[in-house]
PDB file of N, CA and C in Angstrom:
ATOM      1  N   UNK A   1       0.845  -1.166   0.000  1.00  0.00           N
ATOM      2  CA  UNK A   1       0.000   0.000   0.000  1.00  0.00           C
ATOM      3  C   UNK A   1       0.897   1.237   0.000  1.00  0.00           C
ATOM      4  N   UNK A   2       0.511   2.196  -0.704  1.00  0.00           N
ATOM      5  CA  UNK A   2       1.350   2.970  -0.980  1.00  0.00           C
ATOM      6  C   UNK A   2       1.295   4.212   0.093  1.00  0.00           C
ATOM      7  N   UNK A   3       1.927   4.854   1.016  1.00  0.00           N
ATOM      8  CA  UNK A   3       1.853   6.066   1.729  1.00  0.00           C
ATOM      9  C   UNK A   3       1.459   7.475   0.956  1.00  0.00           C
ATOM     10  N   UNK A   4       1.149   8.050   1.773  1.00  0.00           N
ATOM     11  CA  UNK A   4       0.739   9.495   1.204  1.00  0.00           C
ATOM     12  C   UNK A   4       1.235  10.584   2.188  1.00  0.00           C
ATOM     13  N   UNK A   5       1.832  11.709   1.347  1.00  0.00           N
ATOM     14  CA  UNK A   5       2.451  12.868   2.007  1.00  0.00           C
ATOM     15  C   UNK A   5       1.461  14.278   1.585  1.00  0.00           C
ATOM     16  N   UNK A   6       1.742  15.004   1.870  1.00  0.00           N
ATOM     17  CA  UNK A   6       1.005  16.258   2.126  1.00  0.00           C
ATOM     18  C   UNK A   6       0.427  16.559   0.278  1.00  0.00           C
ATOM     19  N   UNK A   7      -0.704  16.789   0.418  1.00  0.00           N
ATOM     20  CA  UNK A   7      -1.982  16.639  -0.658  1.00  0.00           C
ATOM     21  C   UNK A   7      -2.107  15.401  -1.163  1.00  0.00           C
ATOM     22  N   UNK A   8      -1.852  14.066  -0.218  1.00  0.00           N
ATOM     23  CA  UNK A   8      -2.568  12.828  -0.441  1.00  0.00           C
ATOM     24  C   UNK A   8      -1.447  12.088  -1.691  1.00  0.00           C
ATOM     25  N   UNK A   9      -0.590  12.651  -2.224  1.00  0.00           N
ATOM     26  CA  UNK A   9       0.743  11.762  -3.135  1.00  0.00           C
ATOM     27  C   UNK A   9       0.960  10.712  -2.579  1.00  0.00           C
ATOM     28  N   UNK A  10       0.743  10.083  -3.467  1.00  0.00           N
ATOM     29  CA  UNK A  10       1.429   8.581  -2.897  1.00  0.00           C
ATOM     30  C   UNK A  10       3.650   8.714  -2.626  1.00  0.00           C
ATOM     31  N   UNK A  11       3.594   8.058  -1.945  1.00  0.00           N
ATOM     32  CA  UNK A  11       5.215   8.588  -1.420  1.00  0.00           C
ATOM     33  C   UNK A  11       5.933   7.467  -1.319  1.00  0.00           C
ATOM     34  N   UNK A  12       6.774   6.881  -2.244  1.00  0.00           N
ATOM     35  CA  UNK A  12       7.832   5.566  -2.164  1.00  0.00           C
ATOM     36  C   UNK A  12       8.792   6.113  -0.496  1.00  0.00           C
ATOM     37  N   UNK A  13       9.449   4.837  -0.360  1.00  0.00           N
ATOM     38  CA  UNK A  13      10.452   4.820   0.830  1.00  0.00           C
ATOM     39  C   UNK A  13      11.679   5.742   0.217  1.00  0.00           C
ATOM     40  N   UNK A  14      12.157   6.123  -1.133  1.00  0.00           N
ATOM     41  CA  UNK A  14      13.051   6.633  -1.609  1.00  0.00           C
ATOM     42  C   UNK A  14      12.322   7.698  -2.157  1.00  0.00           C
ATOM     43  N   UNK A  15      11.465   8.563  -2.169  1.00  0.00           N
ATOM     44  CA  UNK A  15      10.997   9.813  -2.219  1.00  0.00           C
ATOM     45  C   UNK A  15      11.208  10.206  -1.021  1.00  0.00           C
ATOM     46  N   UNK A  16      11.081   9.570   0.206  1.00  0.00           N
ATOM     47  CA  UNK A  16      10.735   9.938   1.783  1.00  0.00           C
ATOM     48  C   UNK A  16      12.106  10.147   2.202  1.00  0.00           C
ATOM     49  N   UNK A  17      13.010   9.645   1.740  1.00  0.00           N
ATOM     50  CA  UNK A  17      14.708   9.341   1.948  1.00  0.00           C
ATOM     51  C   UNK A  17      14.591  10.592   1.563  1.00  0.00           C
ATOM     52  N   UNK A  18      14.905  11.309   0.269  1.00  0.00           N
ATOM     53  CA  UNK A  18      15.153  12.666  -0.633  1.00  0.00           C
ATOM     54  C   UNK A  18      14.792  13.605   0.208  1.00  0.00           C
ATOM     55  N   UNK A  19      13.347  13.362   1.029  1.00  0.00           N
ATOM     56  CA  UNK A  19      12.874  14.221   1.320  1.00  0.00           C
ATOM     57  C   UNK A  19      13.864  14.582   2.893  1.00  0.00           C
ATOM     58  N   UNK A  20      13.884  13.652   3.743  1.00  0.00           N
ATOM     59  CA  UNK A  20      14.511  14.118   4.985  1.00  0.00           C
ATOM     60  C   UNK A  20      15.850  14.060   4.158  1.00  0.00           C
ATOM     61  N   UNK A  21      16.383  13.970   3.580  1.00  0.00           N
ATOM     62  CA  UNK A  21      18.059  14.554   3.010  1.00  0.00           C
ATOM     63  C   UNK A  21      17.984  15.867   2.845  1.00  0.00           C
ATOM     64  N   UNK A  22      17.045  15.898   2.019  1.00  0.00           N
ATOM     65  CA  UNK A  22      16.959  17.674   1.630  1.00  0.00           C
ATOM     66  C   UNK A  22      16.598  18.293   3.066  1.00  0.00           C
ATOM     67  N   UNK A  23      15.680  18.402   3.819  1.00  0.00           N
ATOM     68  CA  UNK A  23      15.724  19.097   5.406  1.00  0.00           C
ATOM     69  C   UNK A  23      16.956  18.873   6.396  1.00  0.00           C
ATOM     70  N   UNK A  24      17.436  17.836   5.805  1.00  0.00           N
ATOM     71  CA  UNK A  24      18.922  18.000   6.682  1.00  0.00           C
ATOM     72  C   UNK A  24      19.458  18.594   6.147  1.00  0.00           C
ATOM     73  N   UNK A  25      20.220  18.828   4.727  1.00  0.00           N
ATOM     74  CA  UNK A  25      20.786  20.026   4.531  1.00  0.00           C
ATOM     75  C   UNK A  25      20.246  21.252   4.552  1.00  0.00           C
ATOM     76  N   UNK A  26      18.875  21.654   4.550  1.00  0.00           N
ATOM     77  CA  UNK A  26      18.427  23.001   4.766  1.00  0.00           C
ATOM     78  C   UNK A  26      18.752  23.480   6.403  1.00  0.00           C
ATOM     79  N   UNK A  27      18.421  22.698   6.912  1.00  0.00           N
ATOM     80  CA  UNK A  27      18.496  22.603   8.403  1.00  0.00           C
ATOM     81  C   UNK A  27      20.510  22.675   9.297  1.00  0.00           C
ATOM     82  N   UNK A  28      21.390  22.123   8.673  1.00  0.00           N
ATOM     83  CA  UNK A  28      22.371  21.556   8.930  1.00  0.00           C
ATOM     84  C   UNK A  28      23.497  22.842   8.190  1.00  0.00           C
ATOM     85  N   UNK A  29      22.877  23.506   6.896  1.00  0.00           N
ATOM     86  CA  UNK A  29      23.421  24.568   6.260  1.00  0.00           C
ATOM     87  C   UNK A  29      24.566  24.324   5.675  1.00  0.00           C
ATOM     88  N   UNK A  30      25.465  25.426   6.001  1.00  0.00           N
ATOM     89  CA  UNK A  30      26.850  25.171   5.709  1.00  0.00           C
ATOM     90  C   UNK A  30      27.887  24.205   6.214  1.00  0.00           C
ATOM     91  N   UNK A  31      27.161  23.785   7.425  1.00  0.00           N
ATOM     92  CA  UNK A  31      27.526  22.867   8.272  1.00  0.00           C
ATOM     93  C   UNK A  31      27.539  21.619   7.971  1.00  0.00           C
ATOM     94  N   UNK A  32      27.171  20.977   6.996  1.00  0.00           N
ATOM     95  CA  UNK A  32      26.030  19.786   6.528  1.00  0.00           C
ATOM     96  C   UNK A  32      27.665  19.449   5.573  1.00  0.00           C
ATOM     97  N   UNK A  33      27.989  18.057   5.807  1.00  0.00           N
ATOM     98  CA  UNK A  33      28.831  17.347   5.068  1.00  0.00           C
ATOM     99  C   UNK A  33      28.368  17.402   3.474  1.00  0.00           C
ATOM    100  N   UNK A  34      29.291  17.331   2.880  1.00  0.00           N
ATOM    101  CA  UNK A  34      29.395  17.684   0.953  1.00  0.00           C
ATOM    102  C   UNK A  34      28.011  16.266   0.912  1.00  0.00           C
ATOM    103  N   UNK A  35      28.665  14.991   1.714  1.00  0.00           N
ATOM    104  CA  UNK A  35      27.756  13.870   1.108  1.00  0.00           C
ATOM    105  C   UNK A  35      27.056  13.288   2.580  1.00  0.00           C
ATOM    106  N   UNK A  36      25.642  13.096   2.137  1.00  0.00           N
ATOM    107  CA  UNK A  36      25.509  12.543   3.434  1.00  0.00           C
ATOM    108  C   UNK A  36      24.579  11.311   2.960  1.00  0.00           C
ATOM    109  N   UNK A  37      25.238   9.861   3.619  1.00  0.00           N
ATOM    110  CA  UNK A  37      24.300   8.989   3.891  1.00  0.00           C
ATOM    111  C   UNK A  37      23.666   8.207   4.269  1.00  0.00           C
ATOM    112  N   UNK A  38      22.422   7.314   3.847  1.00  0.00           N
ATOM    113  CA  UNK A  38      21.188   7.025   4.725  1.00  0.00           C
ATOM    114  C   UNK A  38      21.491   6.754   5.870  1.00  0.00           C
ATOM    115  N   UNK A  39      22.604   6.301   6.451  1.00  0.00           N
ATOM    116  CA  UNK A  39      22.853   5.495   7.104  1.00  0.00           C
ATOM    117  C   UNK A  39      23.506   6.339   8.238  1.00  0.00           C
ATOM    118  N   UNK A  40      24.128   7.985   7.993  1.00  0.00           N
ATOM    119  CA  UNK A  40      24.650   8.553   8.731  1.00  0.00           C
ATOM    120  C   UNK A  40      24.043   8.979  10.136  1.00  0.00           C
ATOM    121  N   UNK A  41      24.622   9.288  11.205  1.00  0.00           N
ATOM    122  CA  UNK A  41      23.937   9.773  12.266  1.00  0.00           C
ATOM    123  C   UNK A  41      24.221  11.257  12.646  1.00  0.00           C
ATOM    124  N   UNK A  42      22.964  11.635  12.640  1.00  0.00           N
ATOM    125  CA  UNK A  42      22.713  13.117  12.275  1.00  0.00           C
ATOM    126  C   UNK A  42      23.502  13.822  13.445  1.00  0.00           C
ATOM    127  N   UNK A  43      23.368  13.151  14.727  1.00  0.00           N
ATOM    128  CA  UNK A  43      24.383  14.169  15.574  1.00  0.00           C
ATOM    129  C   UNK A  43      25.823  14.240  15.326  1.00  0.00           C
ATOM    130  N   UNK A  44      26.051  12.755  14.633  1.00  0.00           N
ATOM    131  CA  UNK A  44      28.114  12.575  14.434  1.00  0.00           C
ATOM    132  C   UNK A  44      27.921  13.636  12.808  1.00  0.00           C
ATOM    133  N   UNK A  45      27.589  13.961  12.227  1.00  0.00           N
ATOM    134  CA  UNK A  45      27.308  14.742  11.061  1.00  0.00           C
ATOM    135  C   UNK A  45      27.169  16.579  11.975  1.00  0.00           C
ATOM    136  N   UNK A  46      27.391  16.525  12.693  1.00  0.00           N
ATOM    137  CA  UNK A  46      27.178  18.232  13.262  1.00  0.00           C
ATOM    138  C   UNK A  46      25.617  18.764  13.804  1.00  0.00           C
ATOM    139  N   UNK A  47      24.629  17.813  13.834  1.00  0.00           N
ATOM    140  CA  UNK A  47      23.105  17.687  14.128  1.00  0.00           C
ATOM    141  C   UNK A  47      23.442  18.391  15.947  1.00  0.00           C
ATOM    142  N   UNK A  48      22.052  18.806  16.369  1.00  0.00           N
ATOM    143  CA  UNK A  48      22.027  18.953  17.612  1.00  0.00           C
ATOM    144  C   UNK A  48      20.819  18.249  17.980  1.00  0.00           C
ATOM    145  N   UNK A  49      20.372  18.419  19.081  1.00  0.00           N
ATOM    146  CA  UNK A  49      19.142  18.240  19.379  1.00  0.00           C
ATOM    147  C   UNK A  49      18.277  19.123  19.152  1.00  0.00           C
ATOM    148  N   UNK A  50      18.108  20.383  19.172  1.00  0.00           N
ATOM    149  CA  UNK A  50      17.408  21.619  19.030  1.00  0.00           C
ATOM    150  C   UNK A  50      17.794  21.367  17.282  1.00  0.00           C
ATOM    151  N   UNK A  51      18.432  20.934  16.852  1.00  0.00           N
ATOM    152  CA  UNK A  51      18.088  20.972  14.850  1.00  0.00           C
ATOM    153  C   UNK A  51      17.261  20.269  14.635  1.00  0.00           C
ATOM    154  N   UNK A  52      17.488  18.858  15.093  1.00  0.00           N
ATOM    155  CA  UNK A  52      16.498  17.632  15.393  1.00  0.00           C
ATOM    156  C   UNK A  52      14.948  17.948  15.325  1.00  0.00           C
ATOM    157  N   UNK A  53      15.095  19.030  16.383  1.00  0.00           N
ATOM    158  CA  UNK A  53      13.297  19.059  16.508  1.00  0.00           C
ATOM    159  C   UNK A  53      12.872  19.878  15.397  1.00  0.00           C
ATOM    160  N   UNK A  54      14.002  20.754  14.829  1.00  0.00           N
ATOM    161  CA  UNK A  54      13.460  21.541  13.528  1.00  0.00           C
ATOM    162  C   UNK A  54      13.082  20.781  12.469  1.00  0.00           C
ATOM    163  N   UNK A  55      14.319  19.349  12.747  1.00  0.00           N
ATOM    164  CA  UNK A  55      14.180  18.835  11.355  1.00  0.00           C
ATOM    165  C   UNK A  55      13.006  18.051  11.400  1.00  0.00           C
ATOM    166  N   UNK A  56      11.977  17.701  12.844  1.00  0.00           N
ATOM    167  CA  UNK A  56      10.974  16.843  12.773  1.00  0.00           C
ATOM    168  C   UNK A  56       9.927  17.829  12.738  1.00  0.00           C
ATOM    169  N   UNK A  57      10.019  18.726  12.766  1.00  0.00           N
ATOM    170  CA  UNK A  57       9.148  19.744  12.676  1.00  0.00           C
ATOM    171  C   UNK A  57       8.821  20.031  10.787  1.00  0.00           C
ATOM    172  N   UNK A  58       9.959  20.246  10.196  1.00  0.00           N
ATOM    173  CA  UNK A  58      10.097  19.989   8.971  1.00  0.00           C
ATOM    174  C   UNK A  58       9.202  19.072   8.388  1.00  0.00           C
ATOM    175  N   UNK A  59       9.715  17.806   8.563  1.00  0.00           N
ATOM    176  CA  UNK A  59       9.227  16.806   8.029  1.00  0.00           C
ATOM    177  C   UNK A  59       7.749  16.243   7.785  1.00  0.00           C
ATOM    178  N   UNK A  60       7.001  17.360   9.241  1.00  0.00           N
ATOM    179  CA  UNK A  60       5.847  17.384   9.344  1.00  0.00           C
ATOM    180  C   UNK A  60       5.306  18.127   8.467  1.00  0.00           C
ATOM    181  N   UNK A  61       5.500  19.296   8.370  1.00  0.00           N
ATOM    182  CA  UNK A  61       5.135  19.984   6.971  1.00  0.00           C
ATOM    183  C   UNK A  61       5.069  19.568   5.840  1.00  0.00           C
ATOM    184  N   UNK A  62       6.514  18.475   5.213  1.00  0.00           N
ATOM    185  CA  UNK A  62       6.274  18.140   4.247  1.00  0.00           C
ATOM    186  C   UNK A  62       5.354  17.049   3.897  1.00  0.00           C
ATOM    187  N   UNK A  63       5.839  16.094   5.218  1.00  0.00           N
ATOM    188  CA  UNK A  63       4.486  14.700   4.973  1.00  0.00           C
ATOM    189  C   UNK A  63       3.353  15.082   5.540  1.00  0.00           C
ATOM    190  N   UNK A  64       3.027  16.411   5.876  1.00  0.00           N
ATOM    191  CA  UNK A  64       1.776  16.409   6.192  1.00  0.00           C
ATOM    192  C   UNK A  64       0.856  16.079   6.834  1.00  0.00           C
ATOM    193  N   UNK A  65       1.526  15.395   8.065  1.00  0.00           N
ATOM    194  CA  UNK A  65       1.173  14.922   8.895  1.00  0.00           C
ATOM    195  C   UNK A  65       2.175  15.756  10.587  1.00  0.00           C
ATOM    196  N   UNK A  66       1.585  15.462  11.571  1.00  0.00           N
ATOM    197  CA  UNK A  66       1.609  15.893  12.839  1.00  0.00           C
ATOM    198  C   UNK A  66       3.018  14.762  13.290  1.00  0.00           C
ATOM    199  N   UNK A  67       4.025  14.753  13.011  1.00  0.00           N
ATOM    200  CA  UNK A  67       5.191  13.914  13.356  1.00  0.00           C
ATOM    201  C   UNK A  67       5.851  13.925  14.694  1.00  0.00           C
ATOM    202  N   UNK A  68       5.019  13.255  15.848  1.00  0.00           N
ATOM    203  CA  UNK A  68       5.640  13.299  17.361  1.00  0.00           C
ATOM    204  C   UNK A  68       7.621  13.379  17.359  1.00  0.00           C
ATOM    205  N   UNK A  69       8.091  14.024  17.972  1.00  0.00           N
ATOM    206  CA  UNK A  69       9.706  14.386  18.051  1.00  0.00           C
ATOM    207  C   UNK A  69      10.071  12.471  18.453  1.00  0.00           C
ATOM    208  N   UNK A  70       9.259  11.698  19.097  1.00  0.00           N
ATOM    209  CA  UNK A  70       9.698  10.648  19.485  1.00  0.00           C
ATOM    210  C   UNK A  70       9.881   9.295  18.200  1.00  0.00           C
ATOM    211  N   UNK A  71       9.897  10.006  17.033  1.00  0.00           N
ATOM    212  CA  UNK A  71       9.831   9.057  16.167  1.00  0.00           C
ATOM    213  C   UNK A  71      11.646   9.042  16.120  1.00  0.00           C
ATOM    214  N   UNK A  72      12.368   9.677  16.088  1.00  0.00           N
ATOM    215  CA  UNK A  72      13.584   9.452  16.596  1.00  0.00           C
ATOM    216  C   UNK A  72      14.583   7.930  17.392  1.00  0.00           C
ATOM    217  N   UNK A  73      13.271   7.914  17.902  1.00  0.00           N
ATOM    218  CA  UNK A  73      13.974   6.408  18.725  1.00  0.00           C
ATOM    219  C   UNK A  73      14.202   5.547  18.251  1.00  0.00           C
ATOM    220  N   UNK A  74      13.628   5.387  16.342  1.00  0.00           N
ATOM    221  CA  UNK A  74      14.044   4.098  15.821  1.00  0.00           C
ATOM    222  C   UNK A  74      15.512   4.687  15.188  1.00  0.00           C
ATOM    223  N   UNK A  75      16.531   5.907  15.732  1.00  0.00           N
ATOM    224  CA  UNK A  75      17.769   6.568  14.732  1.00  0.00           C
ATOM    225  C   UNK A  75      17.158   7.608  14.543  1.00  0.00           C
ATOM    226  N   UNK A  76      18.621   8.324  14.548  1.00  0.00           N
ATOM    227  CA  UNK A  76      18.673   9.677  13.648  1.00  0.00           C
ATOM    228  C   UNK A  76      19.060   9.641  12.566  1.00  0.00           C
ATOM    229  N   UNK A  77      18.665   8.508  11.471  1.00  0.00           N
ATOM    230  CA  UNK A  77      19.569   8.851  10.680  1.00  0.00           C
ATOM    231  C   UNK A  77      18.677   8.748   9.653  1.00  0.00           C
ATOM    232  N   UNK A  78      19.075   9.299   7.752  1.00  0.00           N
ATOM    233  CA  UNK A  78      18.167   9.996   7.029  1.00  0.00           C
ATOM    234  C   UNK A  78      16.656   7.881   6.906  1.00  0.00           C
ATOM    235  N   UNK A  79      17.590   7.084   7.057  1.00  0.00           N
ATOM    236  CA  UNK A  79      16.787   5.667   6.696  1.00  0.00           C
ATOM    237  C   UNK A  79      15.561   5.908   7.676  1.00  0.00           C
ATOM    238  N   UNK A  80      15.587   5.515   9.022  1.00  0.00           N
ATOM    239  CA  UNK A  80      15.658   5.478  10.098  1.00  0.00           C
ATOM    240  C   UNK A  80      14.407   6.409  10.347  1.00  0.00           C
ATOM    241  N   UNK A  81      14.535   7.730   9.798  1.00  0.00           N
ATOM    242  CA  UNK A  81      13.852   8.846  10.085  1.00  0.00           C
ATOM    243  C   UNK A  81      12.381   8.886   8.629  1.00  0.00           C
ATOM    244  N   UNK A  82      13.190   8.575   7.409  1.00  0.00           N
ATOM    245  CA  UNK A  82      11.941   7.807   6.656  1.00  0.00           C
ATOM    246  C   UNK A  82      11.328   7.266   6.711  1.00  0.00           C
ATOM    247  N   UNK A  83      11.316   6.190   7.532  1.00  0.00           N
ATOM    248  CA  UNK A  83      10.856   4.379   7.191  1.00  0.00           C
ATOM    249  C   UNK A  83       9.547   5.044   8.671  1.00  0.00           C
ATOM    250  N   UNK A  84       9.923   5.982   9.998  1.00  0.00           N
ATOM    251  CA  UNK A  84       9.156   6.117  10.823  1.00  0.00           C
ATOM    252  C   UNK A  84       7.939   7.348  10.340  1.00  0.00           C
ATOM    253  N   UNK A  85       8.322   8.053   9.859  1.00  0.00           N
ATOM    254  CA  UNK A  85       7.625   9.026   8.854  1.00  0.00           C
ATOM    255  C   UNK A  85       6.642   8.300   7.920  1.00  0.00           C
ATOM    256  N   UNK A  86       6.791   7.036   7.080  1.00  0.00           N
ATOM    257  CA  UNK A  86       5.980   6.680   6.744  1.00  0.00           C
ATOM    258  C   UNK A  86       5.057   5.757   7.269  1.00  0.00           C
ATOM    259  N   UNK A  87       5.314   5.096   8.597  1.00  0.00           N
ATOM    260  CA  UNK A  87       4.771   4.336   9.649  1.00  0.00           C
ATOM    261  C   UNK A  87       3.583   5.161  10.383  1.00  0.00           C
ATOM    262  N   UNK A  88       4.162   6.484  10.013  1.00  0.00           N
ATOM    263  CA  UNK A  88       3.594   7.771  10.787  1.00  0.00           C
ATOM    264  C   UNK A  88       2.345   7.892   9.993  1.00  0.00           C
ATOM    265  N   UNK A  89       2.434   8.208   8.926  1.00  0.00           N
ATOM    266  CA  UNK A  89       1.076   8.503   7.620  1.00  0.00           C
ATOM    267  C   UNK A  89       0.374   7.464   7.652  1.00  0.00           C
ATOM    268  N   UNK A  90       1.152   6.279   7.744  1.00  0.00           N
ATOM    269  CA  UNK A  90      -0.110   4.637   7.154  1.00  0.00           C
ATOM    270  C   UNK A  90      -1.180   4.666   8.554  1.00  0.00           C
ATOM    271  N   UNK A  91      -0.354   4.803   9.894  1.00  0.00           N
ATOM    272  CA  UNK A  91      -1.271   5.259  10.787  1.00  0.00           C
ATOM    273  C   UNK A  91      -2.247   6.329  10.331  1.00  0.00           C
ATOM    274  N   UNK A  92      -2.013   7.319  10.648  1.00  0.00           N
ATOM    275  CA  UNK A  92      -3.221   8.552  10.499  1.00  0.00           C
ATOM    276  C   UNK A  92      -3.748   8.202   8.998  1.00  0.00           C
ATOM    277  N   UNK A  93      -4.079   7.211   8.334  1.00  0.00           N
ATOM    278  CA  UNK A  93      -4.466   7.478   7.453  1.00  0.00           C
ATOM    279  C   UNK A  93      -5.408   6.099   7.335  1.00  0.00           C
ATOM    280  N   UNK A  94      -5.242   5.341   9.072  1.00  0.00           N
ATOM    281  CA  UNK A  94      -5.977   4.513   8.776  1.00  0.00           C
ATOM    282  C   UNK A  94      -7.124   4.258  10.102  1.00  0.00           C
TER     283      UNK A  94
END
């Protein structure tokens, strides 16, 4: 079954990846390693906790959904932070 992000798009696990990559570098700035990946952990990458909540704050906007800060606990990292984001939508959407 396919997930849906903000105006009901259906959203692959690798659209959802792109998507928290891109808010980590908006979020992370100049600061934000040349390459970052799935697999990285956002605090050993220069992350704080106070970015963290921006970046779940973010993410809510884009998937469109209300994203509790505690989705974190499965990783900080860009996989980790997808895979709960879309766990997040199939809920509220069912």
């Amino acid at each position: 079954m396919a997930k849906t992000a903000a105006g009901g798009t259906a959203m692959s696990l690798t659209e959802a990846q792109d998507a928290v990559h891109d808010i980590w570098k908006d979020v992370l700035g100049d600061e934000a390693p040349d390459r970052i990946g799935l697999e990285d952990d956002f605090f050993e990458i220069g992350g704080t906790s106070l970015s963290l909540v921006t970046v779940v704050a973010k993410m809510s906007e884009r998937f469109g959904t209300d994203l509790p800060t505690g989705i974190v606990v499965n990783g900080a990292t860009i996989d980790a932070l997808a895979r709960s984001a879309l766990e997040e939508l199939s809920s509220a959407s069912a």
